[in-house]
C-alpha atoms as a PDB file:
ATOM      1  CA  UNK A   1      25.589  29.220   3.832  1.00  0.00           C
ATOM      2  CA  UNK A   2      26.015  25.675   2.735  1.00  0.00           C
ATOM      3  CA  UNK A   3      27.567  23.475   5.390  1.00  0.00           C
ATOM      4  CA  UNK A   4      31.207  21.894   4.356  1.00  0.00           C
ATOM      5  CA  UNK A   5      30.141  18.127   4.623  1.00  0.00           C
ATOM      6  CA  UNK A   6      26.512  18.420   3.515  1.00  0.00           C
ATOM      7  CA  UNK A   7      25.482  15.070   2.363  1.00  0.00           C
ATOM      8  CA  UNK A   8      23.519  15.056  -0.767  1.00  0.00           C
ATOM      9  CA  UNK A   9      21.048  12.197  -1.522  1.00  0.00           C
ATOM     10  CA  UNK A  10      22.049   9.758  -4.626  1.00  0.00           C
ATOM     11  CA  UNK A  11      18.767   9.568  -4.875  1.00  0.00           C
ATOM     12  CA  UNK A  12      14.621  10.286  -4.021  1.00  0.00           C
ATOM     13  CA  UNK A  13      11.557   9.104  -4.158  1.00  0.00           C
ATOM     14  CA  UNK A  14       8.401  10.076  -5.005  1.00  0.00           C
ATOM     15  CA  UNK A  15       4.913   8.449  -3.969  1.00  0.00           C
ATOM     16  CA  UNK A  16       2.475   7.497  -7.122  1.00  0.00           C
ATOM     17  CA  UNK A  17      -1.337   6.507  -5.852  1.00  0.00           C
ATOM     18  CA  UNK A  18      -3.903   6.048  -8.797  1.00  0.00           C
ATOM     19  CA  UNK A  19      -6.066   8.945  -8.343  1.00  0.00           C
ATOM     20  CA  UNK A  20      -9.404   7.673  -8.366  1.00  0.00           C
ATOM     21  CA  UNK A  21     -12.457   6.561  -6.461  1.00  0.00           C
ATOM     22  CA  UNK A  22     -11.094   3.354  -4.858  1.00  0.00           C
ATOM     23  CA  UNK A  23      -7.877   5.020  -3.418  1.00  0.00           C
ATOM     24  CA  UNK A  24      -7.774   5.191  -0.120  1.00  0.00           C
ATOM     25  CA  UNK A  25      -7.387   8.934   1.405  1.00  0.00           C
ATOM     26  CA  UNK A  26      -3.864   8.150   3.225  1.00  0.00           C
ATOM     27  CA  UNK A  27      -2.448   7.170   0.035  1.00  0.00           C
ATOM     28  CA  UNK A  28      -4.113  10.234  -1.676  1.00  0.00           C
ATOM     29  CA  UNK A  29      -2.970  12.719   1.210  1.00  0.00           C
ATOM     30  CA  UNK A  30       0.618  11.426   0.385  1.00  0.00           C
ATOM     31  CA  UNK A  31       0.662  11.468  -3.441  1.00  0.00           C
ATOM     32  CA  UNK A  32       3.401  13.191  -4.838  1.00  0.00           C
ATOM     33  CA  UNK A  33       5.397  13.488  -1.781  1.00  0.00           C
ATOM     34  CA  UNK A  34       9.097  13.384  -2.285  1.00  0.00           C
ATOM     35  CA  UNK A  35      11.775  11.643   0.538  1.00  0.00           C
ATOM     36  CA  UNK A  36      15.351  11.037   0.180  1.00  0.00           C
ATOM     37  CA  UNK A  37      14.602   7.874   1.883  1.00  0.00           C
ATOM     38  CA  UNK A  38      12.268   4.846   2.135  1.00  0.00           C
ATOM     39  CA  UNK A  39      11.450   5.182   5.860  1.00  0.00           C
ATOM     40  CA  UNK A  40      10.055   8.200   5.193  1.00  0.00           C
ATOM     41  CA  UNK A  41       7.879   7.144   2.453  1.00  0.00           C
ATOM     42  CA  UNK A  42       4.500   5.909   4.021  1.00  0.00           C
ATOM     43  CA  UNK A  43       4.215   1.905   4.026  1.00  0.00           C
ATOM     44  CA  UNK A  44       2.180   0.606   0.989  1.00  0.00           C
ATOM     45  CA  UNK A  45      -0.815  -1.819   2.017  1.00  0.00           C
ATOM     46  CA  UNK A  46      -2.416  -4.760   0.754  1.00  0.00           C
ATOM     47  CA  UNK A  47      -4.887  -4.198  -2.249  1.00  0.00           C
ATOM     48  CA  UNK A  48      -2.615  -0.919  -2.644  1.00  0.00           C
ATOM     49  CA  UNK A  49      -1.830  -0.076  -6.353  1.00  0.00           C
ATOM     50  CA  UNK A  50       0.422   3.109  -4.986  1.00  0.00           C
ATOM     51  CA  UNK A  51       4.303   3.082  -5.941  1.00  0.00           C
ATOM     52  CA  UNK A  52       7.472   4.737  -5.653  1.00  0.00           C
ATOM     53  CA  UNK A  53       9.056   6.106  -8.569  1.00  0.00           C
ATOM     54  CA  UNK A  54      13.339   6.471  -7.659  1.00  0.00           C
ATOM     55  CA  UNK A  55      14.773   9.481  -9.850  1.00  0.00           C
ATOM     56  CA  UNK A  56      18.312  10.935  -9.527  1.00  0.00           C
ATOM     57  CA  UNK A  57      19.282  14.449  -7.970  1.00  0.00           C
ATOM     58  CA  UNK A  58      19.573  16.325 -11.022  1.00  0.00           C
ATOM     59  CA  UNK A  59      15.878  15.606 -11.825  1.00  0.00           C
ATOM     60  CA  UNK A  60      14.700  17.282  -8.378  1.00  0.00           C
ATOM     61  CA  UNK A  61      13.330  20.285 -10.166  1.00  0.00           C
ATOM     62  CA  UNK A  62      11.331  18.068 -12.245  1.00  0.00           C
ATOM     63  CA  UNK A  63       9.568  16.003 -10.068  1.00  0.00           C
ATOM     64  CA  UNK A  64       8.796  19.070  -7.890  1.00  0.00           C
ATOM     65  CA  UNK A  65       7.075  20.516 -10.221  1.00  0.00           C
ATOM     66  CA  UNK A  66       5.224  17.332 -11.138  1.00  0.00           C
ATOM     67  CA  UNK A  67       4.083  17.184  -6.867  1.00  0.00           C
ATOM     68  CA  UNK A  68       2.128  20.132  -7.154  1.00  0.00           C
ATOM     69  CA  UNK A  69       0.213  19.071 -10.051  1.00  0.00           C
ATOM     70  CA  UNK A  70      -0.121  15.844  -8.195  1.00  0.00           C
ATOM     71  CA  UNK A  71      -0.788  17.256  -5.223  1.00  0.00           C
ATOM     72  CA  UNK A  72      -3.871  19.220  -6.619  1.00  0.00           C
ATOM     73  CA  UNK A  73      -5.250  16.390  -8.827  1.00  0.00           C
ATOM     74  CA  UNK A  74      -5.567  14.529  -5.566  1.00  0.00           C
ATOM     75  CA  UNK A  75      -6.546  17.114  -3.584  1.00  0.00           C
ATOM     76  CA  UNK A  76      -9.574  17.659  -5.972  1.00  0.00           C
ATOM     77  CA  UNK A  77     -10.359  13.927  -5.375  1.00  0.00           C
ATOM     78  CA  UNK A  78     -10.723  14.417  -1.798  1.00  0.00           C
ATOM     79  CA  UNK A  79     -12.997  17.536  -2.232  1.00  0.00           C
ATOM     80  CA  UNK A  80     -15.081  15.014  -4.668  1.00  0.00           C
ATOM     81  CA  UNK A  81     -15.576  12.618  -1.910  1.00  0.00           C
ATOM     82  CA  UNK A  82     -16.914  15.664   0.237  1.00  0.00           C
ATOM     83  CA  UNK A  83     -19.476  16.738  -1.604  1.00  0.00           C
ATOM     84  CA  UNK A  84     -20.545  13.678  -2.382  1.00  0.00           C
ATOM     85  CA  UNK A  85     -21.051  12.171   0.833  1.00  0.00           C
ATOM     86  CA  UNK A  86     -22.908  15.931   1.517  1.00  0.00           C
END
């Protein structure tokens, strides 16, 4: 049952890293991830070409969808870097 006075975001965020050799693993680990607020949202370091991308409510469903794909793509990046240094 939905609470009464349930606050609703206005809007989230999702974490973009450039999937690829020089990305760092924290900002692969956290690619895709969605937060309804900044602090949540993993501090972006120097050299870093990461972003946040702001979309509305509505798009939620969306940009889900678009995590898991993101998820895996870096996920498969990290398993690259395994063998490799095997």
């Amino acid at each position: 049952m939905m609470a009464l006075f349930e606050r609703k975001p206005e809007k989230y965020f999702q974490f973009y890293a450039q999937v690829h050799f020089l990305t760092c693993e924290e900002c692969l680990n956290h690619h895709g991830e969605i937060s309804e607020d900044l602090p949540s949202i993993p501090p972006l370091h120097a050299e870093c070409c990461c972003h946040l991308l702001e979309f509305l409510p509505a798009e939620l469903e969306y940009y889900r969808e678009q995590a898991d794909r993101m998820k895996f793509r870096a996920q498969q990046e990290l398993q690259r870097r395994r063998l490799w240094h095997e």
